[in-house]
Protein backbone atom coordinates (compact mmCIF):
# COMPACT_ATOMS: atom_id res chain seq x y z
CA UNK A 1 -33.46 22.09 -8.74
CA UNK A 2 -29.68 20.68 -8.16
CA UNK A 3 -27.02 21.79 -10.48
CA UNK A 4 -26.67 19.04 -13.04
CA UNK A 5 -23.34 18.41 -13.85
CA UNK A 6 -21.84 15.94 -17.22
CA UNK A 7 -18.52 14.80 -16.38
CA UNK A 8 -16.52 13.54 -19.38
CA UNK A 9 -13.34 11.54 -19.20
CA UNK A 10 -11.80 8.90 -21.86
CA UNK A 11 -12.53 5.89 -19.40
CA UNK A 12 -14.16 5.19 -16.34
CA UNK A 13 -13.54 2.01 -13.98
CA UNK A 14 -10.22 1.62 -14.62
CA UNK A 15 -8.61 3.23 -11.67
CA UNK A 16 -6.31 6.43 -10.74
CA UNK A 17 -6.29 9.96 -9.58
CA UNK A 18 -8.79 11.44 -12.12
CA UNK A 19 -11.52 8.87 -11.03
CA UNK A 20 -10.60 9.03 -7.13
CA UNK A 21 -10.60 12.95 -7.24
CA UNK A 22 -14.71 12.48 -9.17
CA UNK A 23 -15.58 9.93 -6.74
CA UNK A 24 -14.60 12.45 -4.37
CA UNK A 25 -16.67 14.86 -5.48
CA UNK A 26 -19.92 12.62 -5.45
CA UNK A 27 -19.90 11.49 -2.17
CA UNK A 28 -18.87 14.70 -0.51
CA UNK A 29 -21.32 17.59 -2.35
CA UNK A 30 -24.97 18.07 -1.47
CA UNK A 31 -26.95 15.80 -3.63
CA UNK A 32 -30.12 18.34 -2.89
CA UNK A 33 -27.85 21.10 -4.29
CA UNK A 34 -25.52 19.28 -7.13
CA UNK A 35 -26.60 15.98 -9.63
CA UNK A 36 -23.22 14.22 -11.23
CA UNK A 37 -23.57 12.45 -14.63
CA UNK A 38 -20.53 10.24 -15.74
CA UNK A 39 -19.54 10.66 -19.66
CA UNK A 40 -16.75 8.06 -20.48
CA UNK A 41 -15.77 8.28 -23.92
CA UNK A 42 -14.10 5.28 -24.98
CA UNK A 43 -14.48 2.44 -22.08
CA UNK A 44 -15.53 1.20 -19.14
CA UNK A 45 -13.40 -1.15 -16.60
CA UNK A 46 -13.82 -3.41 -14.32
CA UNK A 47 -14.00 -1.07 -11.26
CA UNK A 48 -17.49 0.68 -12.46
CA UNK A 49 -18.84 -0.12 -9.44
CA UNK A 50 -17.66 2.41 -7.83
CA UNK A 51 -19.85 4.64 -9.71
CA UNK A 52 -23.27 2.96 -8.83
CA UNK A 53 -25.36 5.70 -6.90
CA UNK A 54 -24.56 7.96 -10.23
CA UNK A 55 -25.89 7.72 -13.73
CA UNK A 56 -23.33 6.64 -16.23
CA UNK A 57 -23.39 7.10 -19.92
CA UNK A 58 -20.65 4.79 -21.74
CA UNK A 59 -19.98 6.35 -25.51
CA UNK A 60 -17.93 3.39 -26.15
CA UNK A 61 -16.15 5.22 -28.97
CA UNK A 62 -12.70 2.85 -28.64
CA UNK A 63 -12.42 0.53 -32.02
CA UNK A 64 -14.87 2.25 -33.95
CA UNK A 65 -13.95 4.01 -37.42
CA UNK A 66 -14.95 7.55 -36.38
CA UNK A 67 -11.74 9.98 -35.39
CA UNK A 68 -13.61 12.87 -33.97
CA UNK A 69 -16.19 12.33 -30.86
CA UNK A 70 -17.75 15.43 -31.52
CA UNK A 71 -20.91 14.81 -32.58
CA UNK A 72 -22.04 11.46 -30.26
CA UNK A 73 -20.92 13.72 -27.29
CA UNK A 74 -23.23 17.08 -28.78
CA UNK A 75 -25.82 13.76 -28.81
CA UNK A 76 -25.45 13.29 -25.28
CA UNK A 77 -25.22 16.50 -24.17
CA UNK A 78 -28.67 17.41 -25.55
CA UNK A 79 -30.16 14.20 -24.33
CA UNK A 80 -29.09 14.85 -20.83
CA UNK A 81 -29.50 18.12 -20.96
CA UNK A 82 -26.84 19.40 -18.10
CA UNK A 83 -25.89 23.23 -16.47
CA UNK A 84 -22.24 22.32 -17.05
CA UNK A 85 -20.25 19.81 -18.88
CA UNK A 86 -16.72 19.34 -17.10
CA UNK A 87 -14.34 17.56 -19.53
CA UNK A 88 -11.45 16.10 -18.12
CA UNK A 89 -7.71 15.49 -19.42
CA UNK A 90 -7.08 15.03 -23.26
CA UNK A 91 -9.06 12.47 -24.41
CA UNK A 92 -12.50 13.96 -23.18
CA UNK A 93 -11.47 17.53 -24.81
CA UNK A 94 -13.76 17.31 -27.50
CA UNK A 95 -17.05 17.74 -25.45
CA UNK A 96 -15.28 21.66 -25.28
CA UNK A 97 -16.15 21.74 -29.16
CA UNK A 98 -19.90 19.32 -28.51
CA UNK A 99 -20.78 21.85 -25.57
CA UNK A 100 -20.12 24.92 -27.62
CA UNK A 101 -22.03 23.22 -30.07
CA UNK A 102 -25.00 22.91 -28.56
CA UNK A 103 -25.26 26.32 -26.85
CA UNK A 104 -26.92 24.72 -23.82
CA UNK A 105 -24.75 24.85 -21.03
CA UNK A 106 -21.55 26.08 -19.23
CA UNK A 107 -18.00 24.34 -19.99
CA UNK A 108 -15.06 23.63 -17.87
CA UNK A 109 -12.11 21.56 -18.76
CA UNK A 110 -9.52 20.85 -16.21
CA UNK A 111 -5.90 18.83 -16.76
CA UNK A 112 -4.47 16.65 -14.18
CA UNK A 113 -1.40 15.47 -15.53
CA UNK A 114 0.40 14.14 -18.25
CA UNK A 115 1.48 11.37 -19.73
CA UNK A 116 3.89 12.81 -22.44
CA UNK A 117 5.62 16.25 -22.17
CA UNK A 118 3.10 18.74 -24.25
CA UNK A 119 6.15 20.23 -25.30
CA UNK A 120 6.86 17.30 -26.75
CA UNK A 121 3.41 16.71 -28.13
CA UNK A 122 2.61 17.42 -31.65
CA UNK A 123 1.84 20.72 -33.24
CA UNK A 124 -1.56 20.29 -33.78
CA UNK A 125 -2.56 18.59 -30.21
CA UNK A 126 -1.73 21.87 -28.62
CA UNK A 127 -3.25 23.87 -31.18
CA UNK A 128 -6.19 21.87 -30.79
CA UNK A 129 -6.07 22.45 -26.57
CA UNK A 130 -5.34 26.05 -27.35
CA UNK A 131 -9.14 26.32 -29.47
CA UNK A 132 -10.71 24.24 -26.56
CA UNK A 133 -9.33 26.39 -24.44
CA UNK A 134 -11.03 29.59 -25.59
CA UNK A 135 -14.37 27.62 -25.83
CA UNK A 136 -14.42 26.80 -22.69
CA UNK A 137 -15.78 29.28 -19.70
CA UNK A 138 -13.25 28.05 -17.23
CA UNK A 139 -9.92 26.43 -17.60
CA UNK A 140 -8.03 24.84 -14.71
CA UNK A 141 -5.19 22.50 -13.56
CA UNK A 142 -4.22 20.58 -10.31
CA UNK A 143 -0.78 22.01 -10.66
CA UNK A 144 1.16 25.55 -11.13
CA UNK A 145 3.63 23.67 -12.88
CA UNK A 146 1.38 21.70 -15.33
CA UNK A 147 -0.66 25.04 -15.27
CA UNK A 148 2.59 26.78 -16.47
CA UNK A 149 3.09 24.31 -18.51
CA UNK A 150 0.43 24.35 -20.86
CA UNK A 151 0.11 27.91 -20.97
CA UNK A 152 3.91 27.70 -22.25
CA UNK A 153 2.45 25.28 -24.97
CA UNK A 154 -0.96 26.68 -26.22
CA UNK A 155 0.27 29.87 -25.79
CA UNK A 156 -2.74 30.48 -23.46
CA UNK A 157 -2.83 32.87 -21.10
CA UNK A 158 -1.33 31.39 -17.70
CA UNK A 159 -3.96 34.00 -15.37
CA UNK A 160 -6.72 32.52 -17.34
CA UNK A 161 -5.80 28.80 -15.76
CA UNK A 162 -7.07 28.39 -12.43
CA UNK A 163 -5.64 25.64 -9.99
CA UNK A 164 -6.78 23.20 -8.33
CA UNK A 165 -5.07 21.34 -5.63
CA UNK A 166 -5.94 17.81 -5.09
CA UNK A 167 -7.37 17.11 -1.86
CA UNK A 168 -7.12 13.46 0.70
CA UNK A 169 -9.70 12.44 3.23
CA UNK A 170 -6.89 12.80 6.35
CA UNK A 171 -9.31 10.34 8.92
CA UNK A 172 -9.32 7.53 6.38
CA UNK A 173 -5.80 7.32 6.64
CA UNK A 174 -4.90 7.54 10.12
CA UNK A 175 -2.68 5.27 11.86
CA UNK A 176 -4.06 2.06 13.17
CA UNK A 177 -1.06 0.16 15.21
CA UNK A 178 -3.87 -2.69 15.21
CA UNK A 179 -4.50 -2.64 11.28
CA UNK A 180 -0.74 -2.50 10.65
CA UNK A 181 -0.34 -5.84 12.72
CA UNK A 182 -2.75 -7.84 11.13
CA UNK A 183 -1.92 -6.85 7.84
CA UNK A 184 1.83 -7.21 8.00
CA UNK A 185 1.07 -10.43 9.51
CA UNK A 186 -0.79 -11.40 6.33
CA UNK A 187 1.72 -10.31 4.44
CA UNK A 188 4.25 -12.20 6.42
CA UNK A 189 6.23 -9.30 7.51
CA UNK A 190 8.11 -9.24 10.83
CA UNK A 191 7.85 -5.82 12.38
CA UNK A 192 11.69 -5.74 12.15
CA UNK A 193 11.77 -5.72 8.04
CA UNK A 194 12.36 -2.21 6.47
CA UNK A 195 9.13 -2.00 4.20
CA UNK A 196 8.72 0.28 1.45
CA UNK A 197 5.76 0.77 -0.86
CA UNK A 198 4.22 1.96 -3.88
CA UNK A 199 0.82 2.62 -5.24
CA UNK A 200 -0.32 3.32 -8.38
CA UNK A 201 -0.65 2.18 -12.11
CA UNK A 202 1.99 0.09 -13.41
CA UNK A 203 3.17 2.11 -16.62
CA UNK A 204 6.34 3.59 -18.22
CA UNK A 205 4.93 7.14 -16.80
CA UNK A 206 5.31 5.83 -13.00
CA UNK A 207 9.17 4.18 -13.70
CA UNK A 208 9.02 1.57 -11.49
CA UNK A 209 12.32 0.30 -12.73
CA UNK A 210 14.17 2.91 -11.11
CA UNK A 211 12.84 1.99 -7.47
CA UNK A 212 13.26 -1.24 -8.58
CA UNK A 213 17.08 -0.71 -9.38
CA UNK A 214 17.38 1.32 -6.19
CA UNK A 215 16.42 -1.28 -4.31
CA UNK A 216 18.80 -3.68 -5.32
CA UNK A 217 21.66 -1.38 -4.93
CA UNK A 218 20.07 -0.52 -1.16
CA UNK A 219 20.21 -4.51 -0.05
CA UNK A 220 24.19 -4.00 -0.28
CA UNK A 221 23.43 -2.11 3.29
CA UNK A 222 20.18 -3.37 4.60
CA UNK A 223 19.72 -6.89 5.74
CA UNK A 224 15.85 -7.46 6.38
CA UNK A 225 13.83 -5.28 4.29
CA UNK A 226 10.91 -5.94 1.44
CA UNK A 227 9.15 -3.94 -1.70
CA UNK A 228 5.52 -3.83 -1.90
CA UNK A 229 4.27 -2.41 -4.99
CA UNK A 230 0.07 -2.13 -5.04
CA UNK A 231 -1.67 -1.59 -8.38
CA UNK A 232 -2.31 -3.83 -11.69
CA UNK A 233 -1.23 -2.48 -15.21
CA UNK A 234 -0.05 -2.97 -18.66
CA UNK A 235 3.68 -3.15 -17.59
CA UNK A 236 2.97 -5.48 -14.71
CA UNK A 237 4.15 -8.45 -16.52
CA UNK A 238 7.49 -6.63 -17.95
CA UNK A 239 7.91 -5.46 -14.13
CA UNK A 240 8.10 -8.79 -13.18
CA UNK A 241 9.98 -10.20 -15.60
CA UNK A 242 12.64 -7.50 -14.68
CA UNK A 243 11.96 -8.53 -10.69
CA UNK A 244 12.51 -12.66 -12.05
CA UNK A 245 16.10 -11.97 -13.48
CA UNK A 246 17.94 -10.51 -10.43
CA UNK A 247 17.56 -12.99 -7.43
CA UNK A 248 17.81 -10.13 -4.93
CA UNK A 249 14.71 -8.65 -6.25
CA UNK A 250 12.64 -11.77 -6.46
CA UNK A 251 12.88 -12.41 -2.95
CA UNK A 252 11.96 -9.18 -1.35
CA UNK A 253 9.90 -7.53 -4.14
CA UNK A 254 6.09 -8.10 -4.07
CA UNK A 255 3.33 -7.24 -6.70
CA UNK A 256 0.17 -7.41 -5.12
CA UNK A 257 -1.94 -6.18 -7.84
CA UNK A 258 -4.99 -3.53 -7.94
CA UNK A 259 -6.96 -2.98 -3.89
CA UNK A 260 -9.02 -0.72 -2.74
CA UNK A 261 -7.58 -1.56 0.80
CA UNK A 262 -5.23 1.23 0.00
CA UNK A 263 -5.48 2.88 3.61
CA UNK A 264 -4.63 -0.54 5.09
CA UNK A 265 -1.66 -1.21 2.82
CA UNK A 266 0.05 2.38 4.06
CA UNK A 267 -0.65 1.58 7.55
CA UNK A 268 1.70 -1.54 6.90
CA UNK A 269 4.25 -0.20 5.45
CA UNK A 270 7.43 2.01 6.71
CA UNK A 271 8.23 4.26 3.49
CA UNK A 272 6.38 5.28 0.53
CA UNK A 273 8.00 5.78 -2.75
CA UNK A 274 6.75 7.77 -5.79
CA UNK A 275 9.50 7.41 -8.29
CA UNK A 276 7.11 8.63 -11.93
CA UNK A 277 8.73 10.30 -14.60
CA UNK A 278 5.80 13.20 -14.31
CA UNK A 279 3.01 14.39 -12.31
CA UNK A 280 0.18 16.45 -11.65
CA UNK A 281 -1.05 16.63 -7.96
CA UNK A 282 -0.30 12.47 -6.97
CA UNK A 283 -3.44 11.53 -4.88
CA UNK A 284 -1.17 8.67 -3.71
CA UNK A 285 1.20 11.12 -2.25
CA UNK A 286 -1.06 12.69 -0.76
CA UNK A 287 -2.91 9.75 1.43
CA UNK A 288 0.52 8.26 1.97
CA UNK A 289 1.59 11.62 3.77
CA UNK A 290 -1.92 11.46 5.18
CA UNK A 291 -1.12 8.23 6.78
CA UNK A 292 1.73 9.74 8.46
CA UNK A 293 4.44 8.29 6.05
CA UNK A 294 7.90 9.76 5.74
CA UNK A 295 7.41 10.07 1.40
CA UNK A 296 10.21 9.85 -0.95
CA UNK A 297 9.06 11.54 -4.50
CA UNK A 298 10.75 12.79 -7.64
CA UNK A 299 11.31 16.55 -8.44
CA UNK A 300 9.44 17.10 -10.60
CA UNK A 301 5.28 18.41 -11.85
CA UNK A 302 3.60 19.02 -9.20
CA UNK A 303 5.33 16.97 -6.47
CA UNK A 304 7.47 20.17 -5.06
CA UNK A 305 3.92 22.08 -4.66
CA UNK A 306 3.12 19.21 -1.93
CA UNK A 307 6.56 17.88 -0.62
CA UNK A 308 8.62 20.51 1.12
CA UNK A 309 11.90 19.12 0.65
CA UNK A 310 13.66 18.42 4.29
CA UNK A 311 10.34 18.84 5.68
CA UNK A 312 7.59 17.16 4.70
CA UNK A 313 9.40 14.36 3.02
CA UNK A 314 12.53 13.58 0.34
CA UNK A 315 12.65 14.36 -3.11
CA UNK A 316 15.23 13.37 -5.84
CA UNK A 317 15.86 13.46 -9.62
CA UNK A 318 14.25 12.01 -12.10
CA UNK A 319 15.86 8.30 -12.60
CA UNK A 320 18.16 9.12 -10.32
CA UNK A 321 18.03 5.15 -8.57
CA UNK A 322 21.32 5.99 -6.90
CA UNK A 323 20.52 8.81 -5.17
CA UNK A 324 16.92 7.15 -4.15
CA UNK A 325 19.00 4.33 -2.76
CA UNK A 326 20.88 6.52 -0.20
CA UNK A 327 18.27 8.44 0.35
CA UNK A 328 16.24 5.12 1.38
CA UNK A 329 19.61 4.08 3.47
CA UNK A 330 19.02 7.19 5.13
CA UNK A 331 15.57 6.73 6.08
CA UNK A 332 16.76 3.33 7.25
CA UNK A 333 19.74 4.33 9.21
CA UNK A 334 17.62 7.32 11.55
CA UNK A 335 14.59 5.87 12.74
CA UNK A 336 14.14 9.91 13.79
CA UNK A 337 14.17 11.29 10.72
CA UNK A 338 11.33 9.61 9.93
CA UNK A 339 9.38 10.11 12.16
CA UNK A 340 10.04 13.90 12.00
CA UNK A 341 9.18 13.49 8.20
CA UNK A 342 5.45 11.56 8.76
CA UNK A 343 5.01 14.07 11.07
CA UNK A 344 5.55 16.84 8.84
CA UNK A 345 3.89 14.99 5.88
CA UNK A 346 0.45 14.87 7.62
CA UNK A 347 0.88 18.43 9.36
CA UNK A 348 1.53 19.91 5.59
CA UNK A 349 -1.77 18.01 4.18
CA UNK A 350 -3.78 18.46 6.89
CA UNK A 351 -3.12 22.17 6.55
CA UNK A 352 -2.72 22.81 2.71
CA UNK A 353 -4.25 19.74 0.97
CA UNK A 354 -7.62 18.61 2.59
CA UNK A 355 -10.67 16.89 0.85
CA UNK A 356 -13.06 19.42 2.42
CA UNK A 357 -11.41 22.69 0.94
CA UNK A 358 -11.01 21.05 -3.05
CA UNK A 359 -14.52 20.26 -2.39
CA UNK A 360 -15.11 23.68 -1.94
CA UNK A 361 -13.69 25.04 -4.05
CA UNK A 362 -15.31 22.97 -6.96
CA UNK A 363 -18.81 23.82 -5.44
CA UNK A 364 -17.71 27.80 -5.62
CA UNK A 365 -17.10 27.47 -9.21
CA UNK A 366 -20.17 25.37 -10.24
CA UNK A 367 -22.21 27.81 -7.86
CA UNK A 368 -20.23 30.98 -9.81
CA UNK A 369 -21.26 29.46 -13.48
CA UNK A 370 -24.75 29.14 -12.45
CA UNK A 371 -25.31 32.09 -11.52
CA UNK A 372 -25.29 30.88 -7.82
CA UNK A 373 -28.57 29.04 -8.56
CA UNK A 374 -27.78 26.35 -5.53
CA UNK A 375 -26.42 28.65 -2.90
């Protein structure tokens, strides 16, 4: 019989790393040798159907008067019946608590970013992570810096946090001269315009205003160049209220909402920027460098553990638009260094950050917790 794994996040078909990096998961392990249930907690969005092949339980918990999840998740968890539940993030730590509970199964919870600082967090949250923590029979993070992070927090021993590393599918995202022509042609870009782009969820976490204030201060030096930004988001209509009011902006800057032609969109473009606040392991990051992209990031989470600085791509401070506005003139200004930077990018994730070794590396710890049941 396959290992049956529960997999419980807060939401489910609503985009971003946490459900690319599951999806992942189910369409690259053994289905003779692992079964995936999906757990969402509170919602699910419009991009469910990404999840078809896979069973899909929806608590829908969101609105309703109960505060603790607890017991509709112990529900679930004996219904279903799994060899491991594998929580996800904050809001799916409670099936820790159901799982130990019900005395039924193995429990993992894993953290792949943040959207606060859990210093910052209150008292009781990491308290609360620190319990769930000692439930659980493995604990692990995407990051050494988030992994430091909340060991720093919870007071939780940092060698009793594995990590992780993200992992991109390098062939999806492999140049395609032909698939950049048609597309920039669609987007009615000559192949003389300076294009950088974004992907990602528009909220205060990925500070789009600072690439957005960059840019404006970066058409002082360049004449033809545009903005794509890909992704849909509860700041989208602030973002473009903030594009509307400086006429510079509103006539190179494009939203083009939520795709899934995501390897398309970086084969169009000349620069990728990833200007958030904080981060885990960015899957974005990753497929951009994938795609060969010279990548411009932030220093900061776990960004440094995949950009090598000079190497592999750029990074600057935090909010720093002035600084990402020179070092976008540079980028501009030395067709070379670009290309010596995509070249680096993709060397550095082909090498360090591939889809088949996280896959791995998941299956070794299911395997371990079962007592190797599906070797």
């Amino acid at each position: 019989m396959p290992i049956r794994i529960m997999h419980v996040v807060e939401s489910l078909g609503v985009g971003g790393g946490v459900e690319t990096g599951i999806a992942n998961l189910i369409e690259r392990m053994d289905p003779k040798r692992f079964e995936h249930i999906l757990c969402a907690v509170f919602r699910l969005g419009p991009r469910i159907d990404r999840f078809r092949v896979v069973q899909v339980v929806p608590l829908e918990q969101k609105g309703k008067k109960l505060a603790v999840q607890v017991g509709p998740l112990a529900r679930v968890i004996r219904g279903i019946k799994p060899d491991i539940v594998h929580s996800r993030n904050w809001g799916a730590l409670e099936a820790v608590i159901a799982g130990r509970w019900v005395r039924s199964c193995r429990l993992i919870h894993s953290e792949h970013g943040v959207e606060a600082d859990p210093a910052a967090e209150p008292r009781r949250r990491n308290w609360f992570r620190r319990v769930a923590f000692e439930m659980a029979d493995r604990v692990f993070s995407v990051s050494y810096h988030l992994r430091d992070a909340l060991a720093r927090c919870t007071g939780f021993s940092a060698r009793k946090i594995g990590v992780i590393h993200n992992g991109v599918e390098i062939a999806r995202f492999r140049k395609d001269p032909s698939v950049r022509r048609r597309l920039r042609a669609d987007l009615e870009l000559s192949e003389n315009e300076f294009c950088l782009g974004c992907v990602g969820r528009l909220s205060q976490i990925k500070d789009y205003p600072t690439i957005l204030r960059a840019a404006e201060r970066f058409d002082r030096w360049c004449p033809s160049w545009r903005l794509l930004i890909l992704g849909g988001g509860a700041d989208r209509s602030e973002l473009e209220k903030f594009v509307s009011a400086r006429p510079v902006l509103q006539r190179q800057v494009r939203f083009l909402g939520a795709s899934e032609r995501v390897p398309e969109f970086l084969n169009a473009i000349d620069a990728y920027v990833l200007p958030s606040i904080r981060e885990g392991i960015s899957n974005s990051l990753l497929e951009a460098m994938a795609a060969g992209l010279p990548v411009v990031a932030t220093d900061t989470g776990g960004n440094p553990e995949i950009v090598v600085n000079g190497e592999s791509g750029l990074l600057f401070p935090v909010g720093d638009f002035e600084r990402l506005s020179e070092v976008l003139l540079q980028l501009y200004e030395q067709p070379e260094t670009r290309d010596q930077l995509g070249k680096g990018a993709l060397q550095r994730v082909t090498k360090e950050f591939s889809l088949d070794s996280m896959v791995s590396k998941y299956e070794q710890m299911y395997q371990e917790l079962t007592g190797e049941r599906a070797a």
